[in-house]
Structures are given as C-alpha cells and as structure tokens.
PDB file of N, CA and C in Angstrom:
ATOM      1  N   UNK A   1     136.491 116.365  90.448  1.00  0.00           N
ATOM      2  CA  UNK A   1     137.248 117.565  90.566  1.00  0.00           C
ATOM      3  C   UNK A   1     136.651 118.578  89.595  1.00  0.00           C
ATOM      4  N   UNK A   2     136.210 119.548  90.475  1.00  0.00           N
ATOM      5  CA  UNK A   2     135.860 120.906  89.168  1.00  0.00           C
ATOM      6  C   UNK A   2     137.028 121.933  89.174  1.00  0.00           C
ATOM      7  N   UNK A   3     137.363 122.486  88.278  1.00  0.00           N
ATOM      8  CA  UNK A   3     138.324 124.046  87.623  1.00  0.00           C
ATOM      9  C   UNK A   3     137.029 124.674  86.702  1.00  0.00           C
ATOM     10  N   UNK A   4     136.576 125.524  87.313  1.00  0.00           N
ATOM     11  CA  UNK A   4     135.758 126.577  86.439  1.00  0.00           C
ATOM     12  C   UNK A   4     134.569 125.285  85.826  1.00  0.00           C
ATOM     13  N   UNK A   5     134.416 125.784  84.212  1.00  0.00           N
ATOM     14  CA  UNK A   5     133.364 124.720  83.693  1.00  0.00           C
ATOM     15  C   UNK A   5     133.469 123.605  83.507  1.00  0.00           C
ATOM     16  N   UNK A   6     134.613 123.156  83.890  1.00  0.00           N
ATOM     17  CA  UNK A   6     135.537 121.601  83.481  1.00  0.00           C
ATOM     18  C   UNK A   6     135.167 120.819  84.799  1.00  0.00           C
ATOM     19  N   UNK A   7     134.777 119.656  84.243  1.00  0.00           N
ATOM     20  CA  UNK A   7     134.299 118.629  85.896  1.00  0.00           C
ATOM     21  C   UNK A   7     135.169 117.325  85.160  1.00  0.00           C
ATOM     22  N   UNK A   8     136.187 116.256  85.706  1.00  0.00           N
ATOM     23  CA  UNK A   8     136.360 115.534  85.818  1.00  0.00           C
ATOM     24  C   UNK A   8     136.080 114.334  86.708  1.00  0.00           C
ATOM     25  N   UNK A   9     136.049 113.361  86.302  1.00  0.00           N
ATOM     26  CA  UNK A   9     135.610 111.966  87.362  1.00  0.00           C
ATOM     27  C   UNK A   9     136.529 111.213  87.029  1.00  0.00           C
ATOM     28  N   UNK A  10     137.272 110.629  87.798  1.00  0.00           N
ATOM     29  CA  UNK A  10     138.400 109.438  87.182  1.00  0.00           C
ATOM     30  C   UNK A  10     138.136 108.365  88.328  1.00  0.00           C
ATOM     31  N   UNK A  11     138.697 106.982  88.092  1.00  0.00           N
ATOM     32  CA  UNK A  11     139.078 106.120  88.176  1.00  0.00           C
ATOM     33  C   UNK A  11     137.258 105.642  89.088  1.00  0.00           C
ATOM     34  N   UNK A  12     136.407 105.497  88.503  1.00  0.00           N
ATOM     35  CA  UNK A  12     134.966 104.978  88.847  1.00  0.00           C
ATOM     36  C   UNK A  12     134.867 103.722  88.488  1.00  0.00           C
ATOM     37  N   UNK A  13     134.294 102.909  89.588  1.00  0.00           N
ATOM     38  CA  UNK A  13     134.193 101.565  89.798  1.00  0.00           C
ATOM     39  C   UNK A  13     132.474 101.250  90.205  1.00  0.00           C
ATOM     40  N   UNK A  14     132.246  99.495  90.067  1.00  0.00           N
ATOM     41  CA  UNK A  14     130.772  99.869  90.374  1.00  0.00           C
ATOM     42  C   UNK A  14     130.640  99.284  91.631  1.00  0.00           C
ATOM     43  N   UNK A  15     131.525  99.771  92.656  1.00  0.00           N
ATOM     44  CA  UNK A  15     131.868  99.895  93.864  1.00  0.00           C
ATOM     45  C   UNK A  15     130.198 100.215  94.593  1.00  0.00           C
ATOM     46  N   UNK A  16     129.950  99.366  95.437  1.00  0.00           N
ATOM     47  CA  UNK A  16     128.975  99.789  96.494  1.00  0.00           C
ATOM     48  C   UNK A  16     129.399 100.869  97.254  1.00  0.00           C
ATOM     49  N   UNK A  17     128.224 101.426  98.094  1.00  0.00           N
ATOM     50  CA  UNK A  17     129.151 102.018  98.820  1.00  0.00           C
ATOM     51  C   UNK A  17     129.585 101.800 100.483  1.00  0.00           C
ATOM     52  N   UNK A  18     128.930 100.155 100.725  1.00  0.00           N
ATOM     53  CA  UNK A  18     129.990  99.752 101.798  1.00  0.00           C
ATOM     54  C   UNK A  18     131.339  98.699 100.975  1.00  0.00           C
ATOM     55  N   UNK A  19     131.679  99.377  99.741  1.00  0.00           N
ATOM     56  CA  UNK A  19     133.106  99.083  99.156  1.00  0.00           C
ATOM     57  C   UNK A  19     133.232  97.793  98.633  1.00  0.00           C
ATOM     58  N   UNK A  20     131.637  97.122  98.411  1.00  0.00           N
ATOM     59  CA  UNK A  20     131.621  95.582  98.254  1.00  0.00           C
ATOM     60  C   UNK A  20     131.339  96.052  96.380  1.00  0.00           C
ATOM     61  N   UNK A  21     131.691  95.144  95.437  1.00  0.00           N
ATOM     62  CA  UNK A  21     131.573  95.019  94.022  1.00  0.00           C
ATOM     63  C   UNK A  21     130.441  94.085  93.637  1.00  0.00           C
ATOM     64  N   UNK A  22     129.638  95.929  92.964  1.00  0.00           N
ATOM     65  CA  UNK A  22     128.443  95.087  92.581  1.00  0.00           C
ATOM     66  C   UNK A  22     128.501  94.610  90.931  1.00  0.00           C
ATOM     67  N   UNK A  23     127.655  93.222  90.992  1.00  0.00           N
ATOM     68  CA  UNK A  23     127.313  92.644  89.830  1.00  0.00           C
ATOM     69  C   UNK A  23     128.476  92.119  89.376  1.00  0.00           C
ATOM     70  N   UNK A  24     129.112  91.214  90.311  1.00  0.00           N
ATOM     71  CA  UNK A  24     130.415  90.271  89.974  1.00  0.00           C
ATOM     72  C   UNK A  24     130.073  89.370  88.759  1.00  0.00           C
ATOM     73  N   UNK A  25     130.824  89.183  88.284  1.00  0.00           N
ATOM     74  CA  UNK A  25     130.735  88.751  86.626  1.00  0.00           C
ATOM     75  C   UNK A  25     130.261  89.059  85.923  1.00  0.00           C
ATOM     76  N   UNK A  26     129.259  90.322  86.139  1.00  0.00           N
ATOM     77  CA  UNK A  26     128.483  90.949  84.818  1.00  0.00           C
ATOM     78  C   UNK A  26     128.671  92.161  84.250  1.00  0.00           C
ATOM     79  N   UNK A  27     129.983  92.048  83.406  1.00  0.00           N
ATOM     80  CA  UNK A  27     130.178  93.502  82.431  1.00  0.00           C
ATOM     81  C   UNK A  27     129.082  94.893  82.490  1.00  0.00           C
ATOM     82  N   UNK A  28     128.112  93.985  81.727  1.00  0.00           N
ATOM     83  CA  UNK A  28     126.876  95.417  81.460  1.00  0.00           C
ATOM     84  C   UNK A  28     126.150  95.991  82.903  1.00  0.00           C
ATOM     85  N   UNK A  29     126.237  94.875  84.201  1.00  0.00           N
ATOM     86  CA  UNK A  29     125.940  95.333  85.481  1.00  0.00           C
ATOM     87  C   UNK A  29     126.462  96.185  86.010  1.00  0.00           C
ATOM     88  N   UNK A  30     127.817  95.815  86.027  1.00  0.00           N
ATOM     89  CA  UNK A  30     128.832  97.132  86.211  1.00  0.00           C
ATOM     90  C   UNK A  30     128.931  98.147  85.123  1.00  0.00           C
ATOM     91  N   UNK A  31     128.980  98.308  84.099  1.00  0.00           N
ATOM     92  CA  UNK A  31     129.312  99.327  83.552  1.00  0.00           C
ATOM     93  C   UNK A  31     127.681 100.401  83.621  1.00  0.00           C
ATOM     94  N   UNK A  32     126.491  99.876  84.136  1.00  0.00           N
ATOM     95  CA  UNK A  32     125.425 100.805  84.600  1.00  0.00           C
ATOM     96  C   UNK A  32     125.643 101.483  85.707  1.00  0.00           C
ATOM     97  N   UNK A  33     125.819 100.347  86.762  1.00  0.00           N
ATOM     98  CA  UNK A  33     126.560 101.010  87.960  1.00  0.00           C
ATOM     99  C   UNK A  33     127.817 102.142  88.092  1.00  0.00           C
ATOM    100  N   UNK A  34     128.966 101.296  87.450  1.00  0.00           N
ATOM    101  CA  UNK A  34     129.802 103.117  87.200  1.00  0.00           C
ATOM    102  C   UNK A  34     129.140 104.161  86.848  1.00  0.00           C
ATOM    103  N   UNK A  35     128.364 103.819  86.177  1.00  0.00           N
ATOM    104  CA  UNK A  35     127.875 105.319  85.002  1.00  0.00           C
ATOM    105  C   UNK A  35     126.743 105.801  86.319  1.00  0.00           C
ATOM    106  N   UNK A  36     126.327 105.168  87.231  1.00  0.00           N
ATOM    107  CA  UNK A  36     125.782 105.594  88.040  1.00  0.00           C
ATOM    108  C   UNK A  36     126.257 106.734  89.613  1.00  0.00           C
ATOM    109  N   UNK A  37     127.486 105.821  89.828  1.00  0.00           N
ATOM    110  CA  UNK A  37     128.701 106.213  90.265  1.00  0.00           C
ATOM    111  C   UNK A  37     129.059 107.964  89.759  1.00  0.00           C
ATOM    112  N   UNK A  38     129.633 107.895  88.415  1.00  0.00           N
ATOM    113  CA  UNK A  38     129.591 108.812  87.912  1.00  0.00           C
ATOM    114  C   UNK A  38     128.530 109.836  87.909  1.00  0.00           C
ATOM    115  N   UNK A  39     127.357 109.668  87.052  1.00  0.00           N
ATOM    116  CA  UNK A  39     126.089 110.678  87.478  1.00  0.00           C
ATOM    117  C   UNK A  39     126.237 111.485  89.216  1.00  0.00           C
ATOM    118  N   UNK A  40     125.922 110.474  90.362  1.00  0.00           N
ATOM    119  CA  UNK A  40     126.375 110.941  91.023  1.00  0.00           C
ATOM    120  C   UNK A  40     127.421 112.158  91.927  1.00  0.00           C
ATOM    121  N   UNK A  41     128.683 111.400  91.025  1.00  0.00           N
ATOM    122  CA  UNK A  41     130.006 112.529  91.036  1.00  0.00           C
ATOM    123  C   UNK A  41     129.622 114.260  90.220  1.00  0.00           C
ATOM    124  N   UNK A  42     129.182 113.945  89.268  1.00  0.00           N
ATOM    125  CA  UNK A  42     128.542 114.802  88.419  1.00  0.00           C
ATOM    126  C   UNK A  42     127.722 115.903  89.035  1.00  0.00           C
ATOM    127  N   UNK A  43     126.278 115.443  89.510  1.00  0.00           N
ATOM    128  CA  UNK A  43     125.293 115.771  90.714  1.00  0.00           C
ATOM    129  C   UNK A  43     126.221 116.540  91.692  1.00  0.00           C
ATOM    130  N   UNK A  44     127.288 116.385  92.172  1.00  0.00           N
ATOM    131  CA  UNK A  44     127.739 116.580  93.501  1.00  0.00           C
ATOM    132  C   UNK A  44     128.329 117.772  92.956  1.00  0.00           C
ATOM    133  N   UNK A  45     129.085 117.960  91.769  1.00  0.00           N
ATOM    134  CA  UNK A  45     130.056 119.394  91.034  1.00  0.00           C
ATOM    135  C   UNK A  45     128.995 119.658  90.362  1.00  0.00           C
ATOM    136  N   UNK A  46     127.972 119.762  90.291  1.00  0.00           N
ATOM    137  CA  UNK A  46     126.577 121.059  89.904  1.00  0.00           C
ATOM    138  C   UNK A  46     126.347 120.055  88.564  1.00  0.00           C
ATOM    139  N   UNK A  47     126.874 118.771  88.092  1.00  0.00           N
ATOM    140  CA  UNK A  47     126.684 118.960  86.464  1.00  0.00           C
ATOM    141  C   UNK A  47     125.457 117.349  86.541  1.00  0.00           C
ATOM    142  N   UNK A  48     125.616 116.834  85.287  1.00  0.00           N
ATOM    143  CA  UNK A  48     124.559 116.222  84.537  1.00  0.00           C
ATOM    144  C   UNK A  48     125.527 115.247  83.915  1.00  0.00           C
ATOM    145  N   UNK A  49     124.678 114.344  83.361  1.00  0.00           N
ATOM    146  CA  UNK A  49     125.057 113.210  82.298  1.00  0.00           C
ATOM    147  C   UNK A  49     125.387 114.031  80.943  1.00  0.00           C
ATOM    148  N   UNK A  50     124.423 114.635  81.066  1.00  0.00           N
ATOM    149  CA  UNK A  50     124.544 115.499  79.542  1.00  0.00           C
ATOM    150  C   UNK A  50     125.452 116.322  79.403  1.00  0.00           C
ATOM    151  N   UNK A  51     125.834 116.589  80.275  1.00  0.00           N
ATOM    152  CA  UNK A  51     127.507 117.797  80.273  1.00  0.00           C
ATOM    153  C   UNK A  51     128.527 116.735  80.078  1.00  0.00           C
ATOM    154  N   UNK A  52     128.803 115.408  80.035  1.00  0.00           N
ATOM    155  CA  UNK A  52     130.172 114.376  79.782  1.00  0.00           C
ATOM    156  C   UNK A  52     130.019 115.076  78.372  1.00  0.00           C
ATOM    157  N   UNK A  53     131.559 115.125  77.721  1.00  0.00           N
ATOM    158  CA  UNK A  53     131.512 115.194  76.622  1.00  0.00           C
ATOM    159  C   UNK A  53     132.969 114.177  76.207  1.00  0.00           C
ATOM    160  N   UNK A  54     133.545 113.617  77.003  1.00  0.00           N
ATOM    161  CA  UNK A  54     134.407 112.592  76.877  1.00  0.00           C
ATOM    162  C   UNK A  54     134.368 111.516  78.084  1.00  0.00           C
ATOM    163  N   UNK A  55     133.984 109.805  77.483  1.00  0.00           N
ATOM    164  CA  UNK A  55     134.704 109.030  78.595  1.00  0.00           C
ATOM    165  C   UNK A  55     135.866 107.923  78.050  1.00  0.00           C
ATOM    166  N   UNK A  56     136.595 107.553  79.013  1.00  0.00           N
ATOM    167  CA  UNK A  56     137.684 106.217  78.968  1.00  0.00           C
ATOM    168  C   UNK A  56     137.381 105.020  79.634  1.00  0.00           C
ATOM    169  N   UNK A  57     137.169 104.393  78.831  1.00  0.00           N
ATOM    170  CA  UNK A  57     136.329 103.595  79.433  1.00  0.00           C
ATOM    171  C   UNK A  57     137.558 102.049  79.485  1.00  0.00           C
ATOM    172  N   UNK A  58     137.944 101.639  80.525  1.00  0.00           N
ATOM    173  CA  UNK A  58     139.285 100.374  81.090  1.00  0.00           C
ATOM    174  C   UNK A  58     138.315  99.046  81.249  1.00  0.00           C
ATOM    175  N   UNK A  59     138.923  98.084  80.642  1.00  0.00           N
ATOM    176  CA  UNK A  59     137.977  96.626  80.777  1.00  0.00           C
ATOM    177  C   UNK A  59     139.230  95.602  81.008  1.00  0.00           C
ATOM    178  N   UNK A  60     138.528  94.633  81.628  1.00  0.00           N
ATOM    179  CA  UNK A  60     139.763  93.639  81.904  1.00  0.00           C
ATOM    180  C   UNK A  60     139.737  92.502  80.768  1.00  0.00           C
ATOM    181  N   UNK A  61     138.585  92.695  80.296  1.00  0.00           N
ATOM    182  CA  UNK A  61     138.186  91.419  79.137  1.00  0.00           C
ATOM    183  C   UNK A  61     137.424  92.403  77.517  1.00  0.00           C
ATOM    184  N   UNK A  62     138.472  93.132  76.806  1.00  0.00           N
ATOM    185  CA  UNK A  62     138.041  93.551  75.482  1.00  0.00           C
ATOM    186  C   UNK A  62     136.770  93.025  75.092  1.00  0.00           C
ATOM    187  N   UNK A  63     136.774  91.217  74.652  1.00  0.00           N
ATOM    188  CA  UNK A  63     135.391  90.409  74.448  1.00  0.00           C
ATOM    189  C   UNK A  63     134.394  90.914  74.735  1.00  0.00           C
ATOM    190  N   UNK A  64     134.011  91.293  76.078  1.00  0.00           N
ATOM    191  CA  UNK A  64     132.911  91.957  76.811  1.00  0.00           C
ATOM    192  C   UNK A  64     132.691  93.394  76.126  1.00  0.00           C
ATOM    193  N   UNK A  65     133.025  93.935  75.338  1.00  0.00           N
ATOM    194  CA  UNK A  65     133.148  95.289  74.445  1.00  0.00           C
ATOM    195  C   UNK A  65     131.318  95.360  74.094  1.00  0.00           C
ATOM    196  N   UNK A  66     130.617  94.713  73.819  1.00  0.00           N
ATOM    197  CA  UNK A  66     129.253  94.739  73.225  1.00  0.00           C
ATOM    198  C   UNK A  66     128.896  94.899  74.498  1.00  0.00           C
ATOM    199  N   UNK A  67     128.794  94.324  75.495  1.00  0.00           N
ATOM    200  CA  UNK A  67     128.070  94.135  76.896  1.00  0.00           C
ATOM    201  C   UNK A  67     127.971  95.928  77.334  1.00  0.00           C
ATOM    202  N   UNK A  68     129.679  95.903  77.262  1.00  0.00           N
ATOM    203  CA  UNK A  68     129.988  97.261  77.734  1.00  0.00           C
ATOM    204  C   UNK A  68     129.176  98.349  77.121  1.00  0.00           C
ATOM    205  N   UNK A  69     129.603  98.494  75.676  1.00  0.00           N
ATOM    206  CA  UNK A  69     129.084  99.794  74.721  1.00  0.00           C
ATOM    207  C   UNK A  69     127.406  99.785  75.096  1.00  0.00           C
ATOM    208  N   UNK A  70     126.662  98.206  75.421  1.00  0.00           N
ATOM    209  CA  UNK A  70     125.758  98.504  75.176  1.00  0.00           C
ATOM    210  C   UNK A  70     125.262  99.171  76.444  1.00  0.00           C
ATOM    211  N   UNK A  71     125.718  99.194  77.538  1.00  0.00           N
ATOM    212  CA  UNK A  71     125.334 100.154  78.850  1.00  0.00           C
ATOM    213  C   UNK A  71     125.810 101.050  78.688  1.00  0.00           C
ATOM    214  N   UNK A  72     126.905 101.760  78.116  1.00  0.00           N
ATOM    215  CA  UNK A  72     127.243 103.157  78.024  1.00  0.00           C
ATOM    216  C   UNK A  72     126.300 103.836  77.044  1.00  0.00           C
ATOM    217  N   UNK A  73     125.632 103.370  76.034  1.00  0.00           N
ATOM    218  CA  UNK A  73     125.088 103.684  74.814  1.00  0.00           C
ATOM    219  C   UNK A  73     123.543 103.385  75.372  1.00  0.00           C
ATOM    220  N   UNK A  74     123.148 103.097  76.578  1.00  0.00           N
ATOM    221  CA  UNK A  74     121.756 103.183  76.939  1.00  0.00           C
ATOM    222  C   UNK A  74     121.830 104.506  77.945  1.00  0.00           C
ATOM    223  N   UNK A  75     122.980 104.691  78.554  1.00  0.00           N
ATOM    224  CA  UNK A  75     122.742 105.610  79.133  1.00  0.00           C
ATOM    225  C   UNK A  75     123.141 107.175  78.546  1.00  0.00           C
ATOM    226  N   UNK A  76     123.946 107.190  77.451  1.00  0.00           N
ATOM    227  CA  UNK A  76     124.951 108.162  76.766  1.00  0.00           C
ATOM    228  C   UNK A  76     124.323 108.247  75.159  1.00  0.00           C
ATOM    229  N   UNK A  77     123.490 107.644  74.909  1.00  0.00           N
ATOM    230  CA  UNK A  77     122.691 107.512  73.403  1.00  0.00           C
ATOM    231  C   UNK A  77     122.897 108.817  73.042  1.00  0.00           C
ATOM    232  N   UNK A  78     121.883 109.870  73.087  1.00  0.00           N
ATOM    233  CA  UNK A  78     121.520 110.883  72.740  1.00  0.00           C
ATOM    234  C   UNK A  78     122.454 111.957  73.147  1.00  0.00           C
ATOM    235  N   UNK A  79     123.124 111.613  74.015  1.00  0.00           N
ATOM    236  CA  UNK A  79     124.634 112.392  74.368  1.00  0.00           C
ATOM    237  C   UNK A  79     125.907 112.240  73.238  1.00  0.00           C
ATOM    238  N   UNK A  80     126.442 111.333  73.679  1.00  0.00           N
ATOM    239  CA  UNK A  80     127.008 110.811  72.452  1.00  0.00           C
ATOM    240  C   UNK A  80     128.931 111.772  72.666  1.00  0.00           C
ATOM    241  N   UNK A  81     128.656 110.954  73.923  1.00  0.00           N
ATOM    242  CA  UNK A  81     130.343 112.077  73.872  1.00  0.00           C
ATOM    243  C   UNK A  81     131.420 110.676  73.282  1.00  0.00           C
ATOM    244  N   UNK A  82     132.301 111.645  73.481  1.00  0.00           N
ATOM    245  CA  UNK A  82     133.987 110.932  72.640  1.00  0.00           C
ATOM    246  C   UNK A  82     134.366 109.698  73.957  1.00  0.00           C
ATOM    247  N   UNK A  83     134.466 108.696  72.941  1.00  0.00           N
ATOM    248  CA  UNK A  83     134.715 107.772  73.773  1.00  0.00           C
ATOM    249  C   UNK A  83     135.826 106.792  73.142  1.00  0.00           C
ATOM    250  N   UNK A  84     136.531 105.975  74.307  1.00  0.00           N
ATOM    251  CA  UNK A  84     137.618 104.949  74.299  1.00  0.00           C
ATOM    252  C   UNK A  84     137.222 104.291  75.042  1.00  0.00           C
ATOM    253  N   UNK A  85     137.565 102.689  74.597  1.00  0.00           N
ATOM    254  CA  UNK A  85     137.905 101.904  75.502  1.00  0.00           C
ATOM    255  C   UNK A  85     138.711 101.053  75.219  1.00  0.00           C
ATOM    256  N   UNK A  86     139.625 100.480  76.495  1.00  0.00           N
ATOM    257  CA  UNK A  86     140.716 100.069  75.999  1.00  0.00           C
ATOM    258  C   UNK A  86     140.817  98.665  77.355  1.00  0.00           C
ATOM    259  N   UNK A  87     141.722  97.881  76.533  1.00  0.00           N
ATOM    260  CA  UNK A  87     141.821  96.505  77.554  1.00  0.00           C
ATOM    261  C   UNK A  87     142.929  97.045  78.571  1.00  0.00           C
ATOM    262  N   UNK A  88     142.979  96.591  80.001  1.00  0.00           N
ATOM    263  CA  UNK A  88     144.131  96.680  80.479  1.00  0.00           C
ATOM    264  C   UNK A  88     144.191  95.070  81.405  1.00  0.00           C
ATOM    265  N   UNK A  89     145.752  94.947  81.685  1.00  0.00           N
ATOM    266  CA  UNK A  89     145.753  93.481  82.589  1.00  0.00           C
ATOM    267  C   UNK A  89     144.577  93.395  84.041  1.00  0.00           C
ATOM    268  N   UNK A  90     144.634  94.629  84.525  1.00  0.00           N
ATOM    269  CA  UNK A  90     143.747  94.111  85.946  1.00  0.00           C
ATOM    270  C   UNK A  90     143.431  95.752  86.590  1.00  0.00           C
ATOM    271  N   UNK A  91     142.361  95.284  87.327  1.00  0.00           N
ATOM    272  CA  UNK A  91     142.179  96.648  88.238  1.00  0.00           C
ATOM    273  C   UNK A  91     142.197  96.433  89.533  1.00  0.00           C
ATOM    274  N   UNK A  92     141.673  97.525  90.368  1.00  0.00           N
ATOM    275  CA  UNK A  92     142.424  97.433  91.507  1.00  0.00           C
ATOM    276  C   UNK A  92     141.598  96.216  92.318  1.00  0.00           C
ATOM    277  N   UNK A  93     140.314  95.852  92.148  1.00  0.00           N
ATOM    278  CA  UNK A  93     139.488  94.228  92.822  1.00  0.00           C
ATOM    279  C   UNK A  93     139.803  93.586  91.943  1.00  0.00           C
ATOM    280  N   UNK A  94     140.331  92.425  92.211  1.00  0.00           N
ATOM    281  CA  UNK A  94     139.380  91.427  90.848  1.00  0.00           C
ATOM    282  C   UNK A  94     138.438  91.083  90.377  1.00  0.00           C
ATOM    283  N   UNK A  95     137.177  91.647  91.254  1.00  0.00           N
ATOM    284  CA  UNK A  95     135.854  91.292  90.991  1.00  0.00           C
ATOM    285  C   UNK A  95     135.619  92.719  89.917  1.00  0.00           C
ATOM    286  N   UNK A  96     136.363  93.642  89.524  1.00  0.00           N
ATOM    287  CA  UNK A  96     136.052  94.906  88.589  1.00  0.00           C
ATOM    288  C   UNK A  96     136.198  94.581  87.137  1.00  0.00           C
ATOM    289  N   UNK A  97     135.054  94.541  86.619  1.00  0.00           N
ATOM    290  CA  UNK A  97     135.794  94.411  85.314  1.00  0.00           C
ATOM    291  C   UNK A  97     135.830  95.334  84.362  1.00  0.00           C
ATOM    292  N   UNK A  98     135.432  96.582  84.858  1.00  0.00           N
ATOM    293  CA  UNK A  98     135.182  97.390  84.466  1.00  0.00           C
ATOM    294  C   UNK A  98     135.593  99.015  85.487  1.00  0.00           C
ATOM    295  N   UNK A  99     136.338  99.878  84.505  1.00  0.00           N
ATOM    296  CA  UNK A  99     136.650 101.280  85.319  1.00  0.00           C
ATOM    297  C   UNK A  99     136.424 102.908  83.801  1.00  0.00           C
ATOM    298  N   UNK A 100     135.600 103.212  84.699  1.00  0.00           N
ATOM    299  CA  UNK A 100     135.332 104.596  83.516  1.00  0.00           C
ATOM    300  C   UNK A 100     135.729 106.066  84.031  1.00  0.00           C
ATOM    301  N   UNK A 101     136.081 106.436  83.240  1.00  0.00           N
ATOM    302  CA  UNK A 101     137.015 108.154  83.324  1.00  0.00           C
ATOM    303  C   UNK A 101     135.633 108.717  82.769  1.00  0.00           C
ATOM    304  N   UNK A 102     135.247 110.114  83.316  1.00  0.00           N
ATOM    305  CA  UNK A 102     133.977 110.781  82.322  1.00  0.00           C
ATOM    306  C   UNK A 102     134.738 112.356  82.764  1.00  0.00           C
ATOM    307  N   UNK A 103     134.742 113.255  81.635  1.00  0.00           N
ATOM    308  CA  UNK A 103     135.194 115.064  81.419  1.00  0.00           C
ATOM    309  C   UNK A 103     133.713 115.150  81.001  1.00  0.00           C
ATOM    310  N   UNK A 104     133.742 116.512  81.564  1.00  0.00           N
ATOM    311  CA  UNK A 104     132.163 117.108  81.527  1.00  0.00           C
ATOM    312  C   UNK A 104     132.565 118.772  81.617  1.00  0.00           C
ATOM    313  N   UNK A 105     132.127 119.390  80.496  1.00  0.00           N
ATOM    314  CA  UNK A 105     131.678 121.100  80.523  1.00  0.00           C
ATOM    315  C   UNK A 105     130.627 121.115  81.076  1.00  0.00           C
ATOM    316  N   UNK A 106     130.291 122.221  82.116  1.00  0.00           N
ATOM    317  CA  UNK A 106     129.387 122.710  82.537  1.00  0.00           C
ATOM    318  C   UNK A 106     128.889 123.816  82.191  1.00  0.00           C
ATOM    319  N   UNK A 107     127.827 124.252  81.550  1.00  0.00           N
ATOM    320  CA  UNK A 107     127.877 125.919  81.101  1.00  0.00           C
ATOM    321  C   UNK A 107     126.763 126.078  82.452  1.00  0.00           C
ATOM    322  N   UNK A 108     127.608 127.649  82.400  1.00  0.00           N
ATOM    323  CA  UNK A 108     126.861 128.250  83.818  1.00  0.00           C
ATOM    324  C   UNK A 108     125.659 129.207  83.524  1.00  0.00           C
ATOM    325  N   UNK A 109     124.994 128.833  82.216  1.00  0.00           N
ATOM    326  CA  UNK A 109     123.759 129.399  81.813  1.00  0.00           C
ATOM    327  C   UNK A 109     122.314 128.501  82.159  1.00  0.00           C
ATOM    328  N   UNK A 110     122.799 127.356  82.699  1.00  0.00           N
ATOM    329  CA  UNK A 110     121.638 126.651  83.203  1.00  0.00           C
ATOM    330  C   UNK A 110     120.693 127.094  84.212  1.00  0.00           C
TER     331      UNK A 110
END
C-alpha cells in the first residue's frame, strides 16, 4: 500500500507463488524468501530495499532468532532500518515460520 512517500508491506510470507511454502523447516530459507517477497512489493510501489526504514519481523520459534537476523542482516546490512522481532503461537500455514512487516519512505528525488 502506498499514501504519498510512505509504502507499506504487511503480513509477507515465503509463499511461492503457486501458494506452496518455500523452504519448509528452514528459518533463514524463508526469511530470504520474504525479504524477497517484499523487494518485490517494494518494486511494484516505485521503491527499493533501501527505502525500508522499519521491519516486524513474527517467528513461530524465537530459538531460530540467529538463523533469522542472519538473513535479514545479509540482506538489510548497510540499510540498517528499525527492527523487531517477536515470537507469536502460529501463522496462517504451519509450514511458515516466519512473517515480516517492512515501512519504506520513498523520496521522489530519485
């Protein structure tokens, strides 16, 4: 969803896109894939990776926290937006173990 320079992405999964869940059991598989997901969403409202300046990042297993950070932090390194992540009981597959929120400014001087 864009409003002016503001782009939101919510509830991103590392959903194929014939709706099958890729990289069942692997935290850091999925959490590349969302962020891919995302880029995408991004691409589509004019913006970039580099315009996120906040994500929320939902896990079904906290433990997996290193797996996670370390795919958000290969793709978000040098970006470096405000981030959370937080455990919740379940998402909407069970094969998800992973769901990321990304806010993105866009400046229209690009």
């Amino acid at each position: 969803m864009r409003a002016g320079p503001w782009v939101c992405v919510s509830g991103s999964t590392a959903a194929n896109p014939d709706g099958t869940v890729a990289h069942v059991g692997d935290a850091y598989g999925q959490t590349k894939r969302t962020l891919e997901v995302i880029a995408a969403a991004l691409a589509e409202a004019g913006g970039q990776l580099s315009d996120v300046i906040r994500t929320r990042i939902y896990v079904v297993d906290i433990a997996q926290w290193e797996e996670i950070g370390r795919a958000h932090g290969e793709v978000f390194g040098e970006i470096r937006p405000a981030t959370s992540m937080v455990e919740v009981s379940r998402l909407i597959h069970p094969d998800m173990l992973v769901e990321i929120e990304a806010d993105a400014y866009i400046l229209e001087t690009r």
